[in-house]
Structure formats: structure tokens, C-alpha cells
C-alpha atoms as a PDB file:
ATOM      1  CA  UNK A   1       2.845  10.802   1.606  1.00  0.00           C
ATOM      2  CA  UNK A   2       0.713   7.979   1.093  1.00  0.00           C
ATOM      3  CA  UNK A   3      -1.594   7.014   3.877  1.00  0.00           C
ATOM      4  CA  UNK A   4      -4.642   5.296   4.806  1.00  0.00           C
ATOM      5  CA  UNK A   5      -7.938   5.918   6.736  1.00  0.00           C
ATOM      6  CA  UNK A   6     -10.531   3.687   7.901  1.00  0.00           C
ATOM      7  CA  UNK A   7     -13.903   3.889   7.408  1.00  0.00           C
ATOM      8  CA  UNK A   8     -14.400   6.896  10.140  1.00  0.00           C
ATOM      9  CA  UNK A   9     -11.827   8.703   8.269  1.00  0.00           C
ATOM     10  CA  UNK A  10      -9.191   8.542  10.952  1.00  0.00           C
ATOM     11  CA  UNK A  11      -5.698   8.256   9.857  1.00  0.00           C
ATOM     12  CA  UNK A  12      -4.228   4.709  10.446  1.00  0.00           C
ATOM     13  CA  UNK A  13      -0.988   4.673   8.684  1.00  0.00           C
ATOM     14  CA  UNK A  14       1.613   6.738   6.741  1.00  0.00           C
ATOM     15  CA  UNK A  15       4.936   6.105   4.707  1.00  0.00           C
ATOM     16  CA  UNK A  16       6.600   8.058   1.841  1.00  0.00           C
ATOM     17  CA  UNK A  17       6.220   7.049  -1.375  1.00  0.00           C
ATOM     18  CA  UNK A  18       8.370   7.205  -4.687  1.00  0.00           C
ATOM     19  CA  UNK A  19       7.188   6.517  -8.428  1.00  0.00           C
ATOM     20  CA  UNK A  20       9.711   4.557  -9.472  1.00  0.00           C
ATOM     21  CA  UNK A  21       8.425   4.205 -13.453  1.00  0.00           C
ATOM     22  CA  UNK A  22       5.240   3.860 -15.185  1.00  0.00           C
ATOM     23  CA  UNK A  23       3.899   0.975 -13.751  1.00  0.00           C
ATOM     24  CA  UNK A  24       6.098   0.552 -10.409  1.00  0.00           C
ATOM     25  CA  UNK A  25       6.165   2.625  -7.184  1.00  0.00           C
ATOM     26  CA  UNK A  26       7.361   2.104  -3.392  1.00  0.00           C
ATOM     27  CA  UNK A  27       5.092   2.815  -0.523  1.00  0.00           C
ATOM     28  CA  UNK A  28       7.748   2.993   2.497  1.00  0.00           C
ATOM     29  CA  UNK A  29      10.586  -0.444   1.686  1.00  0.00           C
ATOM     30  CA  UNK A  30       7.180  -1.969   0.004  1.00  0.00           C
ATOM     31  CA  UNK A  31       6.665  -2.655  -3.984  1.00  0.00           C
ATOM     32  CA  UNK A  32       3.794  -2.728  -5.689  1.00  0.00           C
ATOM     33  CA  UNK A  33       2.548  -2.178  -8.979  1.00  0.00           C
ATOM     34  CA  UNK A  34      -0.166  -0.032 -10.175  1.00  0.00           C
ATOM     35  CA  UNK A  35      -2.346   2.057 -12.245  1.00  0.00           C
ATOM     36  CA  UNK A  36      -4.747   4.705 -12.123  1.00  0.00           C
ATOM     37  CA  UNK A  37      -8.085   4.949 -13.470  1.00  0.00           C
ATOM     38  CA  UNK A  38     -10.230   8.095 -13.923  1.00  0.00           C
ATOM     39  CA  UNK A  39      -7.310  10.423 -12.702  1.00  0.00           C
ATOM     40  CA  UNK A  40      -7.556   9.778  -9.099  1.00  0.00           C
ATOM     41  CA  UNK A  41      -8.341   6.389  -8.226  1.00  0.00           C
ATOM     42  CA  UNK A  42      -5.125   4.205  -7.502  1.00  0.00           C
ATOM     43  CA  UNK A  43      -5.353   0.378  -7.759  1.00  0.00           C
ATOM     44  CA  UNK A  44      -2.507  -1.193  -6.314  1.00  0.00           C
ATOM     45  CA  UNK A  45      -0.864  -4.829  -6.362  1.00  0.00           C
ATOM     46  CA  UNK A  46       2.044  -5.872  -4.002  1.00  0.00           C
ATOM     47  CA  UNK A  47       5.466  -7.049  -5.514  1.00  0.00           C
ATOM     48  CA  UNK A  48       6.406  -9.827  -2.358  1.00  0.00           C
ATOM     49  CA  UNK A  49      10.161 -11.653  -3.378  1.00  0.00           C
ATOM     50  CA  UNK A  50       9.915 -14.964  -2.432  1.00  0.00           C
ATOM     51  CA  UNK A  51      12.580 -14.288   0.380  1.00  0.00           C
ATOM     52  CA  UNK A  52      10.157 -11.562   2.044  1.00  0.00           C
ATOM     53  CA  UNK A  53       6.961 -14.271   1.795  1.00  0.00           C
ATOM     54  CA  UNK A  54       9.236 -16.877   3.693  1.00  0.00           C
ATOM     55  CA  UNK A  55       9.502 -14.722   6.170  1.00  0.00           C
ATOM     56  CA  UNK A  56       6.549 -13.472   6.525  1.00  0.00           C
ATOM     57  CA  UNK A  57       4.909 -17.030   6.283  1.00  0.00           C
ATOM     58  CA  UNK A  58       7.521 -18.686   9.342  1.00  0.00           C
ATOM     59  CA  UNK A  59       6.231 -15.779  11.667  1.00  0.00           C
ATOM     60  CA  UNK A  60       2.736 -15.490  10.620  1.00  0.00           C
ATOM     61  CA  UNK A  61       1.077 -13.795  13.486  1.00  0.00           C
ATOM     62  CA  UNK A  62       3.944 -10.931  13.142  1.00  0.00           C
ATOM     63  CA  UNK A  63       3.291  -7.889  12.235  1.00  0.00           C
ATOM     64  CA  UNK A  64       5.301  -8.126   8.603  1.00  0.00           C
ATOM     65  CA  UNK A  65       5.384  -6.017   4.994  1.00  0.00           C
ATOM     66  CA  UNK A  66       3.725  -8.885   2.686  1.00  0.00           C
ATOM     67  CA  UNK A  67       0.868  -9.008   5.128  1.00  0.00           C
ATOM     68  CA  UNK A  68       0.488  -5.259   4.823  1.00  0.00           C
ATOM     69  CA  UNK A  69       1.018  -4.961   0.730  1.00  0.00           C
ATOM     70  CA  UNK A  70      -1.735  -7.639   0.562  1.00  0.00           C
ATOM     71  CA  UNK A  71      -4.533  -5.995   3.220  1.00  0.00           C
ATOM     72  CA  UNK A  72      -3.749  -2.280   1.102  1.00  0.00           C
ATOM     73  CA  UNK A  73      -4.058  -3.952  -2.146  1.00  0.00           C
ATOM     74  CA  UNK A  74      -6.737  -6.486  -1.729  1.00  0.00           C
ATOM     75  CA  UNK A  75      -8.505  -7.093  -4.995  1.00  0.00           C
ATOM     76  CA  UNK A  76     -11.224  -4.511  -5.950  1.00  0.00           C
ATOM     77  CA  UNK A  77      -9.917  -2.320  -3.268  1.00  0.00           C
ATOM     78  CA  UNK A  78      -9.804   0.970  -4.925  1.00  0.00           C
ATOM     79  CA  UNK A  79      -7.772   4.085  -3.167  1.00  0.00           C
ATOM     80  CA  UNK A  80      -9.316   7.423  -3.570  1.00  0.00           C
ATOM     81  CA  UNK A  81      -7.518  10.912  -2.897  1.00  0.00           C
ATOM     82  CA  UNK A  82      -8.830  12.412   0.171  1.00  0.00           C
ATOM     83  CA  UNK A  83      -7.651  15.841   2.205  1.00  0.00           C
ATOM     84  CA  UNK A  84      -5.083  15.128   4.353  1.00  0.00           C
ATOM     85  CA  UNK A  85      -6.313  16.678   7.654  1.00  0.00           C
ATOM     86  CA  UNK A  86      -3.201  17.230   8.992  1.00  0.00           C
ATOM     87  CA  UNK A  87      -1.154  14.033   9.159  1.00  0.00           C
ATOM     88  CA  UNK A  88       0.204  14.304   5.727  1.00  0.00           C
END
């Protein structure tokens, strides 16, 4: 499971995820792709079609699954593995 926690450490989402090859995994229906430096630090940038932007961008104050691969992968944001306490 991948999920993240803010800054209080308090779960705020979840999804499955699947390597799909070296470079390439899904989080949930999402793409990104990614790397990992040091052995535990995942850096992560979203794979949007230009399809999925449209329709992100014609309902902008949506919830939608661009929006979210871009706030999870935002530039310098590093993800660390933490315990799950319970949720994963």
C-alpha cells in the first residue's frame, strides 16, 4: 500500500500500488515515474495523458487524479518509508 501522512503523522490517503518496470509504477489508476535514492527514499513524477489534464483543467475546483499526481510529486518532495500504524 502506498499512503501518505501529513505532517502530524496522521494517515490522509491510501491506494495500492504496482511496479510496473524499472522506472514506471501505478499508485491506485495514477502513473508516475520514479526512482529511489539511498534505498528508501522515493521521488516520484506524475505521467498525466493529455485527455486526463483536459479534464482535470475544465473542472478545476474538482477533486481530480492530475491534481493529486502533481500535490504527491511536487518537485523536491521526497517520500520516506514510515511504519504503517495500522492503516496499511
Amino acid at each position: 500500500m502506498f499512503g501518505s501522512v501529513d505532517q502530524h503523522g496522521n494517515q490522509v490517503d491510501e491506494d495500492p500500488y504496482r511496479i510496473v518496470d524499472d522506472h514506471t509504477l501505478r499508485i491506485g489508476g495514477s502513473r508516475f515515474d520514479y526512482r529511489i535514492l539511498h534505498g528508501n527514499t522515493l521521488i516520484l513524477h506524475p505521467v498525466i495523458t493529455r485527455a486526463a489534464r483536459r479534464r482535470a483543467l475544465s473542472h478545476p475546483f474538482e477533486f481530480n487524479k492530475p491534481a493529486w499526481q502533481v500535490a504527491v510529486s511536487e518537485e523536491g518532495l521526497a517520500w520516506k518509508r514510515v511504519r504503517c500504524e495500522g492503516w496499511c
